[in-house]
Protein backbone atom coordinates (compact mmCIF):
# COMPACT_ATOMS: atom_id res chain seq x y z
CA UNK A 1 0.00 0.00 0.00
CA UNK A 2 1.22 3.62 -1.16
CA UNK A 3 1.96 5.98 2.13
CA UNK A 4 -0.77 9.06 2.63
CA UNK A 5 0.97 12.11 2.93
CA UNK A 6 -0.02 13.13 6.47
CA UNK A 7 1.74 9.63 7.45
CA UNK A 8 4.80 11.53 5.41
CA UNK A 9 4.22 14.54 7.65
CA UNK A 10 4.38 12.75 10.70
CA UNK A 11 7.75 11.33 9.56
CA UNK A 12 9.09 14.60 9.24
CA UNK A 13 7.90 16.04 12.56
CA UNK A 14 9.53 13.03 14.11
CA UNK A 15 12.90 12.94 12.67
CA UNK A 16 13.11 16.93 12.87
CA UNK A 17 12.19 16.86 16.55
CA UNK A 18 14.24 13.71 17.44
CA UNK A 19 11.07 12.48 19.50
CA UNK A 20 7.92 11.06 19.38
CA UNK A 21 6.64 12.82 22.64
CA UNK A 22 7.66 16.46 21.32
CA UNK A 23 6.30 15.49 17.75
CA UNK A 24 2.77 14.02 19.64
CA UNK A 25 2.59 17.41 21.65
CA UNK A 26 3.20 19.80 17.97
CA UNK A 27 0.98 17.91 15.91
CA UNK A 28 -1.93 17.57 18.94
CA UNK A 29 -1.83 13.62 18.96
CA UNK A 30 -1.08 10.87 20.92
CA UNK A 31 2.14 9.63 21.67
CA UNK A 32 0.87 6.15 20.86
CA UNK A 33 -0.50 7.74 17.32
CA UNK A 34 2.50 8.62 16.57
CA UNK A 35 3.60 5.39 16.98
CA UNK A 36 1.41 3.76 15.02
CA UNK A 37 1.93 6.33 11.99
CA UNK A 38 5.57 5.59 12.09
CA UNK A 39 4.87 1.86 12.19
CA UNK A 40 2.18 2.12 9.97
CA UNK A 41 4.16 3.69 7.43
CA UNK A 42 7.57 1.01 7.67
CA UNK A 43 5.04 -0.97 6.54
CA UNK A 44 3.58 0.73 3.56
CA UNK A 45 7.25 1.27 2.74
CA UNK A 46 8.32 -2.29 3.67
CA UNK A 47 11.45 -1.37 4.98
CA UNK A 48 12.49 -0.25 8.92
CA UNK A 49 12.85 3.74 8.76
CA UNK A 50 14.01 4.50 12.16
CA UNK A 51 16.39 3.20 14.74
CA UNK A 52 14.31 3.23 17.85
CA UNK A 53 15.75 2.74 21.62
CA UNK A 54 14.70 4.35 25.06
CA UNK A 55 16.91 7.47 24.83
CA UNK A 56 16.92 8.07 21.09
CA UNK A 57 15.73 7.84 17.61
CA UNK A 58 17.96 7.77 14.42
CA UNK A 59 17.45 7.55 10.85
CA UNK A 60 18.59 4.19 9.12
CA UNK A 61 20.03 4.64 5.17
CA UNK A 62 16.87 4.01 3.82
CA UNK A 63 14.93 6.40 6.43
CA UNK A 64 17.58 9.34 5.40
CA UNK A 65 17.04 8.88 1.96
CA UNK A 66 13.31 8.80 2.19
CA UNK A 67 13.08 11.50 4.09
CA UNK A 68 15.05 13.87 1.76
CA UNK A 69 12.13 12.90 -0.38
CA UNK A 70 10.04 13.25 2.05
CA UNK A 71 10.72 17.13 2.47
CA UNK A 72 10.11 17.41 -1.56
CA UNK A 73 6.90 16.28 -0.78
CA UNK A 74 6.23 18.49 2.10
CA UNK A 75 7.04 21.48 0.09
CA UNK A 76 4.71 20.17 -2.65
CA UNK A 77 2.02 19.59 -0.94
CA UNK A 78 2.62 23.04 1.11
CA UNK A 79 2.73 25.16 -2.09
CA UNK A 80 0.01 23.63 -3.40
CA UNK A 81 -2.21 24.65 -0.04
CA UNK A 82 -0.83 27.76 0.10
CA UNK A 83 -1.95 28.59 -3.44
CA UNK A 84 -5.44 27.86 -2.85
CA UNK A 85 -5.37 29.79 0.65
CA UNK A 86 -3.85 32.65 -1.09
CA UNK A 87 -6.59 33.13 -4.34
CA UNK A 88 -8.85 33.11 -1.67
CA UNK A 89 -6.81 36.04 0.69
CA UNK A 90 -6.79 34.09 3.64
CA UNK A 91 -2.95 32.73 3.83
CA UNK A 92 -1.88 30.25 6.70
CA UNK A 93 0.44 28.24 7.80
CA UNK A 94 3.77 29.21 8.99
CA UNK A 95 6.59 31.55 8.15
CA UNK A 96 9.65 30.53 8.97
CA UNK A 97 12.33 33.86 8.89
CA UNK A 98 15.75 33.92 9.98
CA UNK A 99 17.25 37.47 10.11
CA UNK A 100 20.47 39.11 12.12
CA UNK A 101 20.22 40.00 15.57
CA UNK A 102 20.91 44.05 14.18
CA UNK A 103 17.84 44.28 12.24
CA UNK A 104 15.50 42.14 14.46
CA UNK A 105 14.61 44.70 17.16
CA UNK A 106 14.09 47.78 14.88
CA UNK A 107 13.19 46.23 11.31
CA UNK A 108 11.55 42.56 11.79
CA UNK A 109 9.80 42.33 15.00
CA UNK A 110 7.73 45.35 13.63
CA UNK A 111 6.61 43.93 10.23
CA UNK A 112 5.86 40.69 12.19
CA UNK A 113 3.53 42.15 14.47
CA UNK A 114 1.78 44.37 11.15
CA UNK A 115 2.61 40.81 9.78
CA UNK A 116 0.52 38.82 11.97
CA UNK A 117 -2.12 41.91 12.29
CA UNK A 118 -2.84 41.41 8.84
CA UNK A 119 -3.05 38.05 8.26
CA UNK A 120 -4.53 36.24 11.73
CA UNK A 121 -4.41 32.63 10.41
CA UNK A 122 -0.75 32.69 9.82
CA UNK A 123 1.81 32.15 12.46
CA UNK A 124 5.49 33.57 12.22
CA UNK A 125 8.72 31.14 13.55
CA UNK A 126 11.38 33.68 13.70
CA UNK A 127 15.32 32.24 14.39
CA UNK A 128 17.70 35.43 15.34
CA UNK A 129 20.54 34.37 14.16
CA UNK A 130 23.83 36.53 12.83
CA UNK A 131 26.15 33.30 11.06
CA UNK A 132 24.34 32.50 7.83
CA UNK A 133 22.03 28.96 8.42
CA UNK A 134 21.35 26.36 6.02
CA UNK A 135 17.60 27.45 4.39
CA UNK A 136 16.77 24.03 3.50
CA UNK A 137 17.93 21.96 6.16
CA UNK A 138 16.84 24.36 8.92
CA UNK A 139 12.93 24.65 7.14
CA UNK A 140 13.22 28.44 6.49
CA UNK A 141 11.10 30.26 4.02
CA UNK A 142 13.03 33.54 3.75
CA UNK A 143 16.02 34.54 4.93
CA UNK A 144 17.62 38.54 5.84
CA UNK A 145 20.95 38.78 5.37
CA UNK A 146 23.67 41.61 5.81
CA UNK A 147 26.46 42.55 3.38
CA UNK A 148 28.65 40.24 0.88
CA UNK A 149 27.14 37.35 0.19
CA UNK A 150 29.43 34.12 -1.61
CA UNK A 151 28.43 31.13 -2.90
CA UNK A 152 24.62 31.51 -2.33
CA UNK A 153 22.22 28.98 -4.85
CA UNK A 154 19.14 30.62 -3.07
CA UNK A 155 17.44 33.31 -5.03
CA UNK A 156 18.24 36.90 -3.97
CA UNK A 157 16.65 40.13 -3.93
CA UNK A 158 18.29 43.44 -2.43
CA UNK A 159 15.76 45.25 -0.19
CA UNK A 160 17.71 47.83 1.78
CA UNK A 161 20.55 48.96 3.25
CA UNK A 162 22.18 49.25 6.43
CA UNK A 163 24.49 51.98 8.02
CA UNK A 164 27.22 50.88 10.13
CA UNK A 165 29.30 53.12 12.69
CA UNK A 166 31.67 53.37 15.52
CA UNK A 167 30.42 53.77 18.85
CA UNK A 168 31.17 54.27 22.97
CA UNK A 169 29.99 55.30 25.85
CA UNK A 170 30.21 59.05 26.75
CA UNK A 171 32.49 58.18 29.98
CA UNK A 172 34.81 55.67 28.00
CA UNK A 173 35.73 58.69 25.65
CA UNK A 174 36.22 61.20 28.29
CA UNK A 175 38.78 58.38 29.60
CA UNK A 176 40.58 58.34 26.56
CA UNK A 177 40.74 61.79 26.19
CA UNK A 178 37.95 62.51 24.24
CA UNK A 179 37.22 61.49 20.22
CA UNK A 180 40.54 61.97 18.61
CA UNK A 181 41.52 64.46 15.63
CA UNK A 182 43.75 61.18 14.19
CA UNK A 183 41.45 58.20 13.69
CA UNK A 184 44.23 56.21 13.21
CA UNK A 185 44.64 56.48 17.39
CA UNK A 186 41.40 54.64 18.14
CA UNK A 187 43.87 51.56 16.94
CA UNK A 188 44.45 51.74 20.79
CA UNK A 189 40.78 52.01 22.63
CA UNK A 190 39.40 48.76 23.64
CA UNK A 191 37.51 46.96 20.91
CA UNK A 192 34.22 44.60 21.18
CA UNK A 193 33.69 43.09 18.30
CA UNK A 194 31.32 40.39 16.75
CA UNK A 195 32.84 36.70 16.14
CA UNK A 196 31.99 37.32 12.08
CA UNK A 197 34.46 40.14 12.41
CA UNK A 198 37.07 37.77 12.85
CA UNK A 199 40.06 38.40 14.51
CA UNK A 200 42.24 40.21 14.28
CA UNK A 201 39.12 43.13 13.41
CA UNK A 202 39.91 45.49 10.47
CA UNK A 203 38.07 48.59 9.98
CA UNK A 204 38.12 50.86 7.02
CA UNK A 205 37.01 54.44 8.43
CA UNK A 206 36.66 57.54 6.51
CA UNK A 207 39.68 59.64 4.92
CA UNK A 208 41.54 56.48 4.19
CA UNK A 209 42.56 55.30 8.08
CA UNK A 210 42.33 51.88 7.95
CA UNK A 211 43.83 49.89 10.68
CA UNK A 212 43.13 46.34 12.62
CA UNK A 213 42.87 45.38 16.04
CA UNK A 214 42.75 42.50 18.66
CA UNK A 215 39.19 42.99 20.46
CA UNK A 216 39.13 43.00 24.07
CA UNK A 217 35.72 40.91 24.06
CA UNK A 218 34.17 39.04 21.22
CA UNK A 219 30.06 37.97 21.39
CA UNK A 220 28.36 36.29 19.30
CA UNK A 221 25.20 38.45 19.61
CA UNK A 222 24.38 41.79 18.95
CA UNK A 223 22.44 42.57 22.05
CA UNK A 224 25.02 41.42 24.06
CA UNK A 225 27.90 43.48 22.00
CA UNK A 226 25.34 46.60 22.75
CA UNK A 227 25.35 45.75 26.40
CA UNK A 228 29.07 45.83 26.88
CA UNK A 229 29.38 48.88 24.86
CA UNK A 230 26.73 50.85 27.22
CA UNK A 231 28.70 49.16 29.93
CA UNK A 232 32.29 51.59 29.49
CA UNK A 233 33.94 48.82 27.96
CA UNK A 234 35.37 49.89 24.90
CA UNK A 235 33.97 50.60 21.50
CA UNK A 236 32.10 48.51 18.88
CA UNK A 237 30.69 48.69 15.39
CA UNK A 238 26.92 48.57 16.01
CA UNK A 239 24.17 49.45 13.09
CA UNK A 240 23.09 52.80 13.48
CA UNK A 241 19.14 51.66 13.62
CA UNK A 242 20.33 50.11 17.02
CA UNK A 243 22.59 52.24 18.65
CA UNK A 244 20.12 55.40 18.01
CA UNK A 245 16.93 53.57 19.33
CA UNK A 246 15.35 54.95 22.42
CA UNK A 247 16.74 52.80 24.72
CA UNK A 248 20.54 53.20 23.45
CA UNK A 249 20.34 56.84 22.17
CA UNK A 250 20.97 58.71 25.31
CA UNK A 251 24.25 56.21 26.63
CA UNK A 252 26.30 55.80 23.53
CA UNK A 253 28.14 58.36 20.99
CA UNK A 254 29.09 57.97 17.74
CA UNK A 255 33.03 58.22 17.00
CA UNK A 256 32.80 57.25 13.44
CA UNK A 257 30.93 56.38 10.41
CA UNK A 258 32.26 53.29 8.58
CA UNK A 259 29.84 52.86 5.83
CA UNK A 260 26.95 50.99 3.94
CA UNK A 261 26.23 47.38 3.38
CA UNK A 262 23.23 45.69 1.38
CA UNK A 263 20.08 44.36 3.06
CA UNK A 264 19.23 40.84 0.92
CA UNK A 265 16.42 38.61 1.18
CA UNK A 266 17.10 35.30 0.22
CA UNK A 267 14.42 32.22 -0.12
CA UNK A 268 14.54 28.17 -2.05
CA UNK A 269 11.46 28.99 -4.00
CA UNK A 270 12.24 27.11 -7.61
CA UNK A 271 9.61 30.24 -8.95
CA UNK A 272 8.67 33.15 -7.09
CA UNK A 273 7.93 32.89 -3.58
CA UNK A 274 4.38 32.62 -2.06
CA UNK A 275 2.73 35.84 -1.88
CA UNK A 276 2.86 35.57 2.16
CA UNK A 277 6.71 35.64 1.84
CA UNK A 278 6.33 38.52 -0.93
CA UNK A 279 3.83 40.76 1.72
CA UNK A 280 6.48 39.86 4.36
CA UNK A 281 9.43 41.42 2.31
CA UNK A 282 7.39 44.31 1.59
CA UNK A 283 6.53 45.49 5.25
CA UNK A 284 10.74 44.69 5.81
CA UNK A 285 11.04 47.33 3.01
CA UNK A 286 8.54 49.72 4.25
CA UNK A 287 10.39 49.51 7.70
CA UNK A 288 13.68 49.80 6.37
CA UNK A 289 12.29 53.78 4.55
């Protein structure tokens, strides 16, 4: 006997939560349904799927082949809901996003909640996340991504830019003497940088200075970059939509500009994505104005 495709689905929930109890609780079923699907479906299929024991579940060949397929499916079957949803303007389902810690606070969260105002059978998954993230793999419908991008096969639109600058707290520069007239000497302040900085850090400021440095701390997040920087510690590149929101504006100072880079969104559509993902990239643009 041929599969159904909600057996399929159940698969999928299963291997991408590891478990059958976390899989029972997202789809609303049984743990003992989910059971039976999965068994239910080795048998359809003829062949063992998963590796079961009392502390984990893994895939066997045949399981990790079929459920690459599997996710083929998924998206089928998806798209093809989504179409019908969408000629009738009532969207649902769920949009997954992925999008740097610097523009979630000021740029996403916002067109989420207009987002979600707008269309109140859809639910958003959003995954803050500054190191880019497999699309695919990690079930993300759109992705926002800052600056150079290399060796994407995901489709890419530009929608925005964002400016970048050097900034510290008002009592760290009065410790170091105040901003200096040779940018070449903030070489020696203390430096927080992001880990996709790298290290050493080089920055490319304005009338040519160019220089690198050994951070004194190095964060993986934005927020907690911000923190440190409102702390005294040092100084830190931080987009200029963050450091100039209400809560930062009156504790940090800009020192210096450093420039411009490209706002992208990226998405695994083989056509044009879904009009949900198109009305979600136009409130990003609208917030970005």
């Amino acid at each position: 006997m041929k599969p159904n495709v909600h057996d399929i689905l159940t698969f999928i929930e299963v291997v991408d939560t590891r478990s059958f109890t976390t899989a029972s609780t997202r789809l609303g079923r049984s743990k003992s349904a989910i059971s039976q699907t999965i068994s239910r479906l080795e048998a359809d299929m003829n062949t063992r799927l998963l590796q079961r024991s009392t502390r984990s579940l893994t895939l066997t060949d045949a399981g990790a082949r079929f459920y690459d397929s599997c996710l083929t499916i998924k998206d089928a079957y998806n798209t093809a809901l989504e179409s019908i949803w969408e000629d009738q303007g009532n969207p649902q389902g769920t949009l997954s996003i992925t999008a740097p810690h610097a523009l979630c606070a000021a740029v996403i969260t916002p067109a989420i909640k207009l987002y979600l105002d707008r269309y109140p059978r859809v639910s958003v998954r959003l995954v803050a996340e500054d190191a880019s993230i497999k699309l695919i793999e990690e079930h993300i419908d759109l992705a926002i991504r800052v600056g150079k991008l290399a060796g994407q096969t995901a489709r890419i639109t530009k929608i925005g830019t964002l400016s970048e600058s050097l900034y510290a707290h008002p009592d760290y520069i009065k410790a170091q003497g105040g901003i200096p007239n040779d940018l070449n000497d903030l070489k020696k302040w203390g430096h927080i940088a992001n880990e996709w900085q790298g290290n050493p850090v080089t920055y490319n400021l304005p009338k040519g200075v160019s220089f690198k440095v050994l951070p004194r701390a190095r964060c993986n997040s934005l927020p907690d970059i911000l923190k440190l920087t409102q702390s005294g510690l040092g100084i830190a590149r931080l987009p200029d939509i963050t450091a100039t929101s209400i809560a930062a504006i009156s504790s940090l100072i800009k020192v210096s500009p450093l420039g411009v880079a490209p706002i992208y969104a990226l998405h695994q559509f083989d056509t044009k994505p879904p009009q949900r993902v198109r009305d979600f990239i136009s409130l990003i643009r609208e917030q970005l104005r």
